[in-house]
Protein backbone atom coordinates (compact mmCIF):
# COMPACT_ATOMS: atom_id res chain seq x y z
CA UNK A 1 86.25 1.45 -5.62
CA UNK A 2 83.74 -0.56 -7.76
CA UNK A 3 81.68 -0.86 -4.74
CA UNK A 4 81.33 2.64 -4.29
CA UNK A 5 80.61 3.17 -7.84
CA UNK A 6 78.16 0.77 -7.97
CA UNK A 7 76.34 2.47 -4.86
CA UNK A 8 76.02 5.42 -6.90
CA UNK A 9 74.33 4.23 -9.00
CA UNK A 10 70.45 5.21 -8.63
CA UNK A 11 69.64 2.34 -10.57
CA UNK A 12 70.35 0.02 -7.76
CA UNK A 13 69.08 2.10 -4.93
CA UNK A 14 65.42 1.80 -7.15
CA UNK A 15 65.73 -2.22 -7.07
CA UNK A 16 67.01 -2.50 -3.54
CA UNK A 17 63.50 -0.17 -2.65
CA UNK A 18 61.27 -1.94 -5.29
CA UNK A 19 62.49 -5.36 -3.60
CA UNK A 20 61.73 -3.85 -0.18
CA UNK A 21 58.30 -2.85 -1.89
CA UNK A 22 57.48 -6.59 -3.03
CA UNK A 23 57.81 -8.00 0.16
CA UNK A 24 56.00 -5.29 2.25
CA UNK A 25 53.18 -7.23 -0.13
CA UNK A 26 53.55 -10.39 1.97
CA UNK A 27 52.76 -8.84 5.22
CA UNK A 28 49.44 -7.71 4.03
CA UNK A 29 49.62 -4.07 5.09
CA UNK A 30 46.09 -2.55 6.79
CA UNK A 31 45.17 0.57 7.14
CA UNK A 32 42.43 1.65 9.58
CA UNK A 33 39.44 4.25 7.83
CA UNK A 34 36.00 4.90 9.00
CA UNK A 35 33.55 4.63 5.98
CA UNK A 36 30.20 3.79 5.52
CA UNK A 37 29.22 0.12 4.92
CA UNK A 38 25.64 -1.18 4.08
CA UNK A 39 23.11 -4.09 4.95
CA UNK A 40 20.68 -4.98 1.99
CA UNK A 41 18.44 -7.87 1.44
CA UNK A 42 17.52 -7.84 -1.93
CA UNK A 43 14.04 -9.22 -2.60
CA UNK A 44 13.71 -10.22 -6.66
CA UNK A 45 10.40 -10.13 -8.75
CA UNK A 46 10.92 -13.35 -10.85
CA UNK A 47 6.86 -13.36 -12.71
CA UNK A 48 6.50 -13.84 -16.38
CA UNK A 49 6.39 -9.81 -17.09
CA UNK A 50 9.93 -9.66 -15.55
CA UNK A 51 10.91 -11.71 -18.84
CA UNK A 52 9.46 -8.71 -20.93
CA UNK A 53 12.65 -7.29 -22.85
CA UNK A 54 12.46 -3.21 -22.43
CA UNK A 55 16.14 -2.43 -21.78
CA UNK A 56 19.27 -2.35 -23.37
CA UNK A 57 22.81 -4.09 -22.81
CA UNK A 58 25.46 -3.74 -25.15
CA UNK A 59 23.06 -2.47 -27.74
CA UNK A 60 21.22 -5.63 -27.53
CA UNK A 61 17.84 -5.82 -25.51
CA UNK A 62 17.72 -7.67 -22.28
CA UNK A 63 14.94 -8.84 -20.20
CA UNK A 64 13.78 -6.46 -17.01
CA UNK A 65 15.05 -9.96 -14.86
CA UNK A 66 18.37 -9.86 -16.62
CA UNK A 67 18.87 -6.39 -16.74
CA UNK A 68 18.35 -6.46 -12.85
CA UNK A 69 20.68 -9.24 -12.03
CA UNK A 70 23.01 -7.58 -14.15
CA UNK A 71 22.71 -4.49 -12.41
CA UNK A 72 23.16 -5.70 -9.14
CA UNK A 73 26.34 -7.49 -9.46
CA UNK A 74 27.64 -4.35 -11.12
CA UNK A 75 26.47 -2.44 -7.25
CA UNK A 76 27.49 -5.24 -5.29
CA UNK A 77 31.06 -5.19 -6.38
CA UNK A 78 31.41 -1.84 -5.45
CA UNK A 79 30.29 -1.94 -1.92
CA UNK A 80 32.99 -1.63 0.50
CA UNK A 81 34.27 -4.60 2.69
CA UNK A 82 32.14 -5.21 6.00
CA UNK A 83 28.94 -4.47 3.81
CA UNK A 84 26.58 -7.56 3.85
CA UNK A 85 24.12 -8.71 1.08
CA UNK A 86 21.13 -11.07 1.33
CA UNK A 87 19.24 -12.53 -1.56
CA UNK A 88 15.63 -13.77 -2.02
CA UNK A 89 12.90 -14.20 -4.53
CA UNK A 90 9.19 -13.12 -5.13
CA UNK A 91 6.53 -14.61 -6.50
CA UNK A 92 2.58 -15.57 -6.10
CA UNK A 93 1.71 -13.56 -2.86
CA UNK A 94 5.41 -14.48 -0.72
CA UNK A 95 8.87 -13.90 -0.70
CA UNK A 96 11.38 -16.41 0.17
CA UNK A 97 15.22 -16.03 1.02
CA UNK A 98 18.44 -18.06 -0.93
CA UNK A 99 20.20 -16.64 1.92
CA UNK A 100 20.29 -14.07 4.63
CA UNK A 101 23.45 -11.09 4.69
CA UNK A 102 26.65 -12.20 3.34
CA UNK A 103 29.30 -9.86 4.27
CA UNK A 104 30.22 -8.82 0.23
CA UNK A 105 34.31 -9.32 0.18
CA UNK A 106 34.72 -12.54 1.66
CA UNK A 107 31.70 -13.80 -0.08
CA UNK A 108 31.32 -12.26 -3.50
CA UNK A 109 32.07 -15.72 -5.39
CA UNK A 110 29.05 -17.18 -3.49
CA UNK A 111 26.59 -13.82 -3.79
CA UNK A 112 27.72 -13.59 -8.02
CA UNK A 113 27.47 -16.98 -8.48
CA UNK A 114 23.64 -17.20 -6.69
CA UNK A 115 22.40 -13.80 -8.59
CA UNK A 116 23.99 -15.53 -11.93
CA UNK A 117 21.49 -18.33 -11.64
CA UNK A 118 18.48 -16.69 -10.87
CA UNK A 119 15.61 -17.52 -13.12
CA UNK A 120 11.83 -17.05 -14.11
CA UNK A 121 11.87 -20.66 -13.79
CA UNK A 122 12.49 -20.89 -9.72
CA UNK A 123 9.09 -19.50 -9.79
CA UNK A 124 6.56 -21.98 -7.46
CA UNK A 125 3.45 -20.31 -8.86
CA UNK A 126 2.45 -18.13 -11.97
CA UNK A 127 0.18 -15.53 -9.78
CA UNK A 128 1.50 -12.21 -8.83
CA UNK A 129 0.05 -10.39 -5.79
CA UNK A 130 2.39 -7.85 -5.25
CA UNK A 131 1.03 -5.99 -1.73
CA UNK A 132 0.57 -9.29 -0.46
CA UNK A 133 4.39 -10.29 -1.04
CA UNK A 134 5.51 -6.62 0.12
CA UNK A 135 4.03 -7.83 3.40
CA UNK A 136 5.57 -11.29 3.70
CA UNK A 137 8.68 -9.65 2.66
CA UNK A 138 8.35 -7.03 5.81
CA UNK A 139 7.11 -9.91 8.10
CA UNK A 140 10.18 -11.75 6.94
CA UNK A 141 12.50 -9.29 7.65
CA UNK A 142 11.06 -7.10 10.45
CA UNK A 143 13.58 -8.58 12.92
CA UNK A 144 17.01 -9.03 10.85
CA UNK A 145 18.05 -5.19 11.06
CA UNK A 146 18.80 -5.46 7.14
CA UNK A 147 17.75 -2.75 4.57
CA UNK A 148 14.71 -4.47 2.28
CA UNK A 149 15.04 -3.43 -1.33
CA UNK A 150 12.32 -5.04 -3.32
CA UNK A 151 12.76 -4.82 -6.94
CA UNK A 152 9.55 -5.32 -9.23
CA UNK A 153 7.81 -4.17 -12.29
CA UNK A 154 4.58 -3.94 -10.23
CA UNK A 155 2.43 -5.86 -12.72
CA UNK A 156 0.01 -8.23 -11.10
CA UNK A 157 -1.78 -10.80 -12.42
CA UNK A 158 -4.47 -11.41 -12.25
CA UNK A 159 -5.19 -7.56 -10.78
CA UNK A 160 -6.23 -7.26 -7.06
CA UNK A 161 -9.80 -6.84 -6.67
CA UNK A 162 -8.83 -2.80 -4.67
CA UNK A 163 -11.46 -4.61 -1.83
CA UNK A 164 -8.52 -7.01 -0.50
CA UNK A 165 -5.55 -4.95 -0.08
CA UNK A 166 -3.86 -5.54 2.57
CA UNK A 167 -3.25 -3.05 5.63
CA UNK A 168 0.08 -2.06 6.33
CA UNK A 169 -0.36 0.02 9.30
CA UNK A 170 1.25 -2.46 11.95
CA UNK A 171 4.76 -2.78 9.44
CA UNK A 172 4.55 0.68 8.31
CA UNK A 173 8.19 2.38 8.97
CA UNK A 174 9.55 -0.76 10.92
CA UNK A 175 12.63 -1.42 8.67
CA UNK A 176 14.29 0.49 6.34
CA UNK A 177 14.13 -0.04 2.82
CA UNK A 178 12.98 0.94 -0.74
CA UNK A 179 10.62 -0.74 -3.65
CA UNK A 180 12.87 -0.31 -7.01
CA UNK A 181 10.59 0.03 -9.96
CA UNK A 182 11.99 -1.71 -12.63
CA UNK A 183 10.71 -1.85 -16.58
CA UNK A 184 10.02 1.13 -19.01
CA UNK A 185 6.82 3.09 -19.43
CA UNK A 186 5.58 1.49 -22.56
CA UNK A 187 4.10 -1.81 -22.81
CA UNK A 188 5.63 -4.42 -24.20
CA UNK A 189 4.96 -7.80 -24.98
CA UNK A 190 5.51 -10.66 -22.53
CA UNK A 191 6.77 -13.55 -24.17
CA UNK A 192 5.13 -17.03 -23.20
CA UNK A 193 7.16 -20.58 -22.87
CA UNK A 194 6.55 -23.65 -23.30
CA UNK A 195 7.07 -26.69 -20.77
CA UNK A 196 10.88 -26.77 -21.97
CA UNK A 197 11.54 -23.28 -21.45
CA UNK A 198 11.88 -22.45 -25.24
CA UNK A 199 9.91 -19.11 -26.29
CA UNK A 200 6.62 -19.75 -28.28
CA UNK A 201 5.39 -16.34 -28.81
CA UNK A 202 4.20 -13.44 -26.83
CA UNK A 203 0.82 -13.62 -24.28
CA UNK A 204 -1.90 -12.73 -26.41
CA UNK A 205 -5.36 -10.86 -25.04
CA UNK A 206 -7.19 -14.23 -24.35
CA UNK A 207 -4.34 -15.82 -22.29
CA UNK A 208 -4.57 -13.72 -19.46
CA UNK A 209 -7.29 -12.43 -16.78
CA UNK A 210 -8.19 -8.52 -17.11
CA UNK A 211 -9.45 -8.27 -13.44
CA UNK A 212 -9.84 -10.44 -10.43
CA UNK A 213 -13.16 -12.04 -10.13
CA UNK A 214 -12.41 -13.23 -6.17
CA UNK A 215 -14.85 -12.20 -3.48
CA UNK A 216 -17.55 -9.39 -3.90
CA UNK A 217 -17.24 -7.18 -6.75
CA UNK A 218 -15.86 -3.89 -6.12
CA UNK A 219 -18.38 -2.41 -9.08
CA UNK A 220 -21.50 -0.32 -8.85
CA UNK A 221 -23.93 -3.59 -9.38
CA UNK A 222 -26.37 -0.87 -11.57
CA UNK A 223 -23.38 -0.69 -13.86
CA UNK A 224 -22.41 -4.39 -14.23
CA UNK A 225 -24.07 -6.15 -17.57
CA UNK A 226 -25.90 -9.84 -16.18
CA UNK A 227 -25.02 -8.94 -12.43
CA UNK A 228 -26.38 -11.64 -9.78
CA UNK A 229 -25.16 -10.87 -6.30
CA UNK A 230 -24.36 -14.45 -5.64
CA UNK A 231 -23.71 -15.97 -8.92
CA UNK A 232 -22.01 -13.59 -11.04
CA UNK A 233 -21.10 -10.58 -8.43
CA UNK A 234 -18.93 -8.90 -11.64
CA UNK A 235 -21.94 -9.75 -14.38
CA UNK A 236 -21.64 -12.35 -17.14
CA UNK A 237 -19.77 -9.55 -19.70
CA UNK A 238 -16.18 -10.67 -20.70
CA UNK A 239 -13.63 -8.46 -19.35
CA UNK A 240 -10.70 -7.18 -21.49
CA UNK A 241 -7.41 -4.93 -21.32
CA UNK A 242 -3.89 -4.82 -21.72
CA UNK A 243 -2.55 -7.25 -18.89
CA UNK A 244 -0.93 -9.46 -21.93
CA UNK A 245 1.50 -6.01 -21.93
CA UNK A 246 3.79 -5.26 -19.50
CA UNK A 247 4.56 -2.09 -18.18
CA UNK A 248 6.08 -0.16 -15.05
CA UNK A 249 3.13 0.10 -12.36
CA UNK A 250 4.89 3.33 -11.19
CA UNK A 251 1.83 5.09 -9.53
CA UNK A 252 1.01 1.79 -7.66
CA UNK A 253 4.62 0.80 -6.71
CA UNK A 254 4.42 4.67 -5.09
CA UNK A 255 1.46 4.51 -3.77
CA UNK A 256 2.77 0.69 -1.94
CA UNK A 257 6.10 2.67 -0.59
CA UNK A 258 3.94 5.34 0.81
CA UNK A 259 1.67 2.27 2.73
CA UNK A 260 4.54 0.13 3.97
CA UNK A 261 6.37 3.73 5.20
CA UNK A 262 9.20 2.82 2.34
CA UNK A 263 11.08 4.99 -0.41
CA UNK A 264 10.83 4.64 -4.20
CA UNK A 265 13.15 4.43 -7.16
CA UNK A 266 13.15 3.99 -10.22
CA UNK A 267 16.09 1.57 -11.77
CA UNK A 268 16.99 3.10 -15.30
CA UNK A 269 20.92 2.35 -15.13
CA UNK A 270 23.67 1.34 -12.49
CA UNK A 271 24.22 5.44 -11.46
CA UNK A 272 20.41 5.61 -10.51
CA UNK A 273 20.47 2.50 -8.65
CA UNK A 274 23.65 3.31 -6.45
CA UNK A 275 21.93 6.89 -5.78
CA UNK A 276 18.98 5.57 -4.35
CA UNK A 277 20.94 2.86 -2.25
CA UNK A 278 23.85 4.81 -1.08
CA UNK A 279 21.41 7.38 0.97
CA UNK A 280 23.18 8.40 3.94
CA UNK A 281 20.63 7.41 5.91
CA UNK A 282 20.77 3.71 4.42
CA UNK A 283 24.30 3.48 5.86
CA UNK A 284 26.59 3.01 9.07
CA UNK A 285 29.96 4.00 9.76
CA UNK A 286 32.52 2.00 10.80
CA UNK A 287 35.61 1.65 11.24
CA UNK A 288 37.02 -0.43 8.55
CA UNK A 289 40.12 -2.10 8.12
CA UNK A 290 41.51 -1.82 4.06
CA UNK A 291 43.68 -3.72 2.08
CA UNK A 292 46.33 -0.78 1.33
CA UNK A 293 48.45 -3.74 -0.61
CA UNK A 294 48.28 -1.70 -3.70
CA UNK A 295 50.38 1.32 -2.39
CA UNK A 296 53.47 -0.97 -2.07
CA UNK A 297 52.36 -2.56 -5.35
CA UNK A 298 51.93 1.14 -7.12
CA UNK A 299 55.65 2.12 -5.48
CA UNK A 300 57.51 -1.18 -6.68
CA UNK A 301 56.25 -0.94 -10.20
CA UNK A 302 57.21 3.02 -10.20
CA UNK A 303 60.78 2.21 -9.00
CA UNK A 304 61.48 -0.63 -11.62
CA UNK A 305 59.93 1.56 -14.33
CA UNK A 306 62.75 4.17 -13.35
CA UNK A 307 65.62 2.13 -13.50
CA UNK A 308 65.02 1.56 -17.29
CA UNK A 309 65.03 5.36 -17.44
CA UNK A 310 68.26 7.57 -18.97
CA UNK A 311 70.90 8.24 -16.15
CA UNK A 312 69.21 12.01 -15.52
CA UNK A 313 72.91 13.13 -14.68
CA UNK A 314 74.03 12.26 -18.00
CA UNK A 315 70.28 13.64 -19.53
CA UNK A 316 71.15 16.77 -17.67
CA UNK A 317 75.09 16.91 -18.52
CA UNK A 318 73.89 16.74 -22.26
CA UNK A 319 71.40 19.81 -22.24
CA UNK A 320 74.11 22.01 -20.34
């Protein structure tokens, strides 16, 4: 008779099923979904204007390089399983890769830990060519079937005589991909180091160059104050501008896209980043097997939390 009663009792029928829940856990249940996953290699701008501070974390302002890597690990942690990542840097006139696509779930500790330590510092050289390492990056990569996004303020330094571009027309449209603009509209100061790393100031107007002085000028020579073709091709007249400021090269980065048969973003905030990435046409379905773990998980903790509930036959005996 106590057995019976005891069967009654919803209570236990709610821990025999959240027990049954638990160990569903153990067997690891799968489901089988076709969604679309993603291939990026992720190519990093790490010059000295990336360290210019012109956005905001936590109401505290961050450099463009830390707002980026910031950024990023925010998007890669919500790719889905079976996307891959690959990581690489930029600077001087060449890209170079940390490593090639990772696939994001089973590697995530190794991708976070690699975009963590990033740092102006890894930088071999102090010039910035940006066209130039646009088309190492698309030599690099033409063959690897992975999405390029190239993320860069677009500041170059010193700035590339227009005469020495490079020509894209070989590379144009033969990978997918994007240039991300990153930085505000405003220059700002870029702040200068010392040999320990420890900020000194900002660049000043004498520290940097204000134009390129390799190969043949592209001036009109009738225009150029002390101009000798073959001594002083851009005259004797010392140049100035604002290349100690840093500031989004928007038109330029545009204008590079448009050459190299890419898209263009801008990267204000996490939401404008995934838009630009998550493009249908960026993506590939597949069929995709997902941890469904959390269902049982969701249905145990529902079933315990009801047998510390009021007996609802009682609950409804006192309201009649």
């Amino acid at each position: 008779m106590k057995y019976r009663l005891a069967f009654k009792d919803y209570r236990l029928w709610c821990l025999l099923l959240a027990l049954a829940a638990m160990l569903a856990l153990f067997a690891r249940p799968e489901a089988v979904k076709r969604q679309p996953v993603y291939n990026f290699t992720f190519i990093i701008d790490i010059t000295r204007s990336m360290n210019a501070a012109d956005y905001r974390l936590d109401g505290y302002e961050v450099s463009r390089l830390e707002y980026v890597k910031k950024t990023l690990g925010e998007l890669i942690a919500k790719l889905p399983c079976q996307s891959r990542v690959g990581l690489g840097l930029f600077t001087e006139r060449r890209s170079t890769l940390l490593f090639e696509p990772l696939e994001v779930c089973s590697s995530y500790a190794e991708i976070e830990s690699s975009l963590d330590n990033i740092d102006w510092r890894m930088a071999w050289a102090a010039d910035s060519n940006i066209a130039k390492g646009l088309m190492s990056t698309l030599e690099m990569l033409k063959n690897g079937g992975s999405t390029l996004v190239f993320i860069t303020d677009g500041q170059e330094a010193p700035p590339v005589n227009p005469a020495y571009q490079p020509d894209f027309s070989e590379l144009k449209s033969r990978m997918k991909g994007l240039i991300i603009g990153a930085g505000g509209l405003q220059p700002v100061p870029i702040p200068k180091f010392n040999a320990n790393g420890e900020q000194i100031g900002v660049y000043s107007e004498d520290d940097v160059p204000h134009r390129s002085t390799f190969g043949r000028s592209n001036l009109d020579p009738s225009k150029i104050e002390g101009y000798d073709a073959r001594n002083a091709p851009f005259g004797s007249q010392k140049a100035t501008g604002r290349e100690h400021l840093a500031v989004l090269h928007e038109a330029y980065l545009q204008k590079l896209a448009g050459e190299a048969g890419l898209d263009y973003a801008r990267l204000t905030d996490l939401r404008s980043l995934q838009t630009a990435l998550q493009a249908p046409e960026l993506a590939t379905l597949k069929s995709v097997r997902t941890d469904v773990r959390w269902q049982a998980a969701l249905a145990a903790l529902m079933l315990l939390s009801a047998v510390y509930l009021p007996n609802p036959g009682k609950f409804i005996r006192r309201l009649r």
